[in-house]
C-alpha atoms as a PDB file:
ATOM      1  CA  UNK A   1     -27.289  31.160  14.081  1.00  0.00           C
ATOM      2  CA  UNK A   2     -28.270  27.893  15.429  1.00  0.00           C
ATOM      3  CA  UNK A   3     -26.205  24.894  14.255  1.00  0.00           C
ATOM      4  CA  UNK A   4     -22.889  25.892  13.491  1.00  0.00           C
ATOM      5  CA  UNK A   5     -21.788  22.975  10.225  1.00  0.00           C
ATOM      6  CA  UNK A   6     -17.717  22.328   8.760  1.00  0.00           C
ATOM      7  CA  UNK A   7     -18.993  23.378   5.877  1.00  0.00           C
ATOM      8  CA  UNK A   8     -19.461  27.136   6.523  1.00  0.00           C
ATOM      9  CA  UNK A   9     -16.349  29.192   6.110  1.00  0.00           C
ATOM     10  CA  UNK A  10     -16.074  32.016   8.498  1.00  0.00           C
ATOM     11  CA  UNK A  11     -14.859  32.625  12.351  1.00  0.00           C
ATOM     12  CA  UNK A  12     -17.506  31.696  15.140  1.00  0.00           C
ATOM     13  CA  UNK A  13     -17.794  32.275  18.810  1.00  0.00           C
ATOM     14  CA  UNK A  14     -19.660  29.892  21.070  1.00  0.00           C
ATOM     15  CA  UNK A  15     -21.131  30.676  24.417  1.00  0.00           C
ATOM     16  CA  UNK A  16     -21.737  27.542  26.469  1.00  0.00           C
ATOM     17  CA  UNK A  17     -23.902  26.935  29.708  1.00  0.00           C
ATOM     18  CA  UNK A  18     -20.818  26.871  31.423  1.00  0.00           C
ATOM     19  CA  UNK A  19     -19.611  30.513  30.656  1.00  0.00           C
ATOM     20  CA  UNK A  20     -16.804  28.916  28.611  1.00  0.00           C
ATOM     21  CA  UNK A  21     -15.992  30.389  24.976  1.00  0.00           C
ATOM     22  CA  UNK A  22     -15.231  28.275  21.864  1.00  0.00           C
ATOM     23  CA  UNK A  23     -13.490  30.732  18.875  1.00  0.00           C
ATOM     24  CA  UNK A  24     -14.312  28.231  15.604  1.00  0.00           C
ATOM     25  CA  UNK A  25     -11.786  29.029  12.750  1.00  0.00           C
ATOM     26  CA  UNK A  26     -13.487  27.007   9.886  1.00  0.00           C
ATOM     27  CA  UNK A  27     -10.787  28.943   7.558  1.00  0.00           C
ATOM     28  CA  UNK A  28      -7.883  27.720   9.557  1.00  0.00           C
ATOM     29  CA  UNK A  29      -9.118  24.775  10.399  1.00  0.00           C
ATOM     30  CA  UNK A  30      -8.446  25.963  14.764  1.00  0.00           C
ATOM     31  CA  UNK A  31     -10.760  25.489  17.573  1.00  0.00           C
ATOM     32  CA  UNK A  32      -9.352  27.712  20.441  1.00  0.00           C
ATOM     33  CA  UNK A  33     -10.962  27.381  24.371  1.00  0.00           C
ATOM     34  CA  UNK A  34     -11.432  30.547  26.457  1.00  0.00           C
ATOM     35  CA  UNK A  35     -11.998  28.985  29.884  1.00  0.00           C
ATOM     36  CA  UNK A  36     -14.621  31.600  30.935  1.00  0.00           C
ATOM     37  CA  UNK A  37     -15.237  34.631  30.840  1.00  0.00           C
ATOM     38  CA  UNK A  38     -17.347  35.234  33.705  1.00  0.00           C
ATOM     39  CA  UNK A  39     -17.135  32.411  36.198  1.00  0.00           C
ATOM     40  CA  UNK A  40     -17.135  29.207  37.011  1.00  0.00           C
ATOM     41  CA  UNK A  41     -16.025  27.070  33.997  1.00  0.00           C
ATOM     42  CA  UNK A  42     -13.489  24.928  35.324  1.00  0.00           C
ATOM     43  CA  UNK A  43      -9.686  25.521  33.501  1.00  0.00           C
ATOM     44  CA  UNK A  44      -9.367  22.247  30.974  1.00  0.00           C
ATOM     45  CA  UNK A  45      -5.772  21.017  29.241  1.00  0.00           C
ATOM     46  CA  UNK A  46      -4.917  23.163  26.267  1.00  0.00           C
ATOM     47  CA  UNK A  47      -7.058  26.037  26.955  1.00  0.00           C
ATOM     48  CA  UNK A  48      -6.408  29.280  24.847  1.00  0.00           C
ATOM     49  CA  UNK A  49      -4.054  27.429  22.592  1.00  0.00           C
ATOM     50  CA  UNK A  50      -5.680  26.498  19.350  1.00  0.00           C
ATOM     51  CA  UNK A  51      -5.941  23.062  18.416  1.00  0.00           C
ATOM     52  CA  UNK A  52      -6.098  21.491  14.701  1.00  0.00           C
ATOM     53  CA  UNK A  53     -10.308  21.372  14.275  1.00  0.00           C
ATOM     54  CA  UNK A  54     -10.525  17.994  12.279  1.00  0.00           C
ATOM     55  CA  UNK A  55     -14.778  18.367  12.272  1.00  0.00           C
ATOM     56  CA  UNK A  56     -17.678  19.329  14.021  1.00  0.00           C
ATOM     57  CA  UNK A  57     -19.479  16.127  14.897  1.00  0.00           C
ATOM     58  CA  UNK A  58     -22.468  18.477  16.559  1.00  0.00           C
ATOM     59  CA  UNK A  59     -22.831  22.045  17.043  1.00  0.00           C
ATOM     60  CA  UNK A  60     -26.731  23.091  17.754  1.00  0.00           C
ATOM     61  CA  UNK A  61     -27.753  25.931  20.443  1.00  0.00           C
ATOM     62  CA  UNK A  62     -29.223  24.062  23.095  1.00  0.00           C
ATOM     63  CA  UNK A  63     -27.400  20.785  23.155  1.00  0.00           C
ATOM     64  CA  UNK A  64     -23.634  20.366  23.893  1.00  0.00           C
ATOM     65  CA  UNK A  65     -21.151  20.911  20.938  1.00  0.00           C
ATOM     66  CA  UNK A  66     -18.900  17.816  19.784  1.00  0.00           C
ATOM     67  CA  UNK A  67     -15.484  18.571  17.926  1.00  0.00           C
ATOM     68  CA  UNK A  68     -12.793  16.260  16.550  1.00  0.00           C
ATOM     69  CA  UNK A  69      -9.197  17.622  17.114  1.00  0.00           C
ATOM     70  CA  UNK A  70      -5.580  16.540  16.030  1.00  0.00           C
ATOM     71  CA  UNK A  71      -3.597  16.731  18.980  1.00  0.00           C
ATOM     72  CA  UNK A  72      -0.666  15.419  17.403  1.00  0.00           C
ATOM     73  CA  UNK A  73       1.710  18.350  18.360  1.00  0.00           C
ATOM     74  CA  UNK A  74       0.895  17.167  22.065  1.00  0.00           C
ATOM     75  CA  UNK A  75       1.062  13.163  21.634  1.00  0.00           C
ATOM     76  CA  UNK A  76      -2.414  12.791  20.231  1.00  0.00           C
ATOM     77  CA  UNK A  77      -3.419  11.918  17.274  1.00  0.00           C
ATOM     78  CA  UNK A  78      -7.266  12.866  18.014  1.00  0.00           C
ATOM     79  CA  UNK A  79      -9.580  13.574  20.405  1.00  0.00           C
ATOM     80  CA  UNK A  80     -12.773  14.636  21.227  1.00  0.00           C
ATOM     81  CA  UNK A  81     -13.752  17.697  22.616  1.00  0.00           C
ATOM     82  CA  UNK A  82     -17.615  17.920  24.323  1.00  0.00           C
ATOM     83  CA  UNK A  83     -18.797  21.375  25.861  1.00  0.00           C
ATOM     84  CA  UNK A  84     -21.465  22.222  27.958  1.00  0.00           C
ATOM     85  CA  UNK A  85     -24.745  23.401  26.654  1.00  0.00           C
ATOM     86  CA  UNK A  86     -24.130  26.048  23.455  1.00  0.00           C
ATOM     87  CA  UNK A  87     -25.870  29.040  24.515  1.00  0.00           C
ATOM     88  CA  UNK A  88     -25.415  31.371  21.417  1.00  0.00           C
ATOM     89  CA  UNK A  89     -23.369  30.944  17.967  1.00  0.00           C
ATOM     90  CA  UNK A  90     -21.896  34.568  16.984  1.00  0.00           C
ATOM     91  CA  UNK A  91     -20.344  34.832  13.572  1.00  0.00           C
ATOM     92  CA  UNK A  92     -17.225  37.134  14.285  1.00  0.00           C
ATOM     93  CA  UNK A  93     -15.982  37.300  10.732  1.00  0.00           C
ATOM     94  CA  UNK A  94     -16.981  35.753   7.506  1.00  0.00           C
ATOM     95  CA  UNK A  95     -14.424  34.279   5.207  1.00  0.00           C
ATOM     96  CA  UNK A  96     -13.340  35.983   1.953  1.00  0.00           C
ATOM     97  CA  UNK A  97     -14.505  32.441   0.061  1.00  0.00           C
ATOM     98  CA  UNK A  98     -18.021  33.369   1.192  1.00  0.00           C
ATOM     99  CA  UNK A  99     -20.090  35.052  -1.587  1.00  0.00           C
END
């Protein structure tokens, strides 16, 4: 897969340049941030708790991915989260709605 859209129900993984890990839960609406995997991504606020996914502003292999969260629960109401380069978009499951 190569751009990853808010309109495609399913569960994604996203390998970025910076050996970071993005789960995308379209069905739950969650974007969840595994600081690395192998190292050296650098440890960011909220990372492997899953935030409220509002959109996907941009999320194309080869360019860094944009998302919109609701970080209400935390005293904001939204935010934007960039990554480094996507390297790969893995479907990990595909929802039930999907036909």
């Amino acid at each position: 897969m190569m751009t990853l859209m808010d309109s495609v129900p399913g569960r994604f993984r996203l390998k970025t340049w910076s050996k970071s890990e993005h789960v995308v839960d379209l069905d739950q609406s969650e974007l969840i941030r595994i600081p690395y995997v192998v190292a050296p991504a650098p440890e960011m606020a909220r990372d492997s708790l899953p935030a409220e996914l509002l959109r996907i502003c941009a999320c194309t292999v080869g360019h860094s991915a944009i998302f919109g969260l609701n970080l209400s629960k935390v005293g904001t109401l939204a935010k934007f989260r960039t990554t480094s380069v996507v390297e790969s978009i893995e479907i990990e499951s595909r929802s039930a709605h999907d036909g």
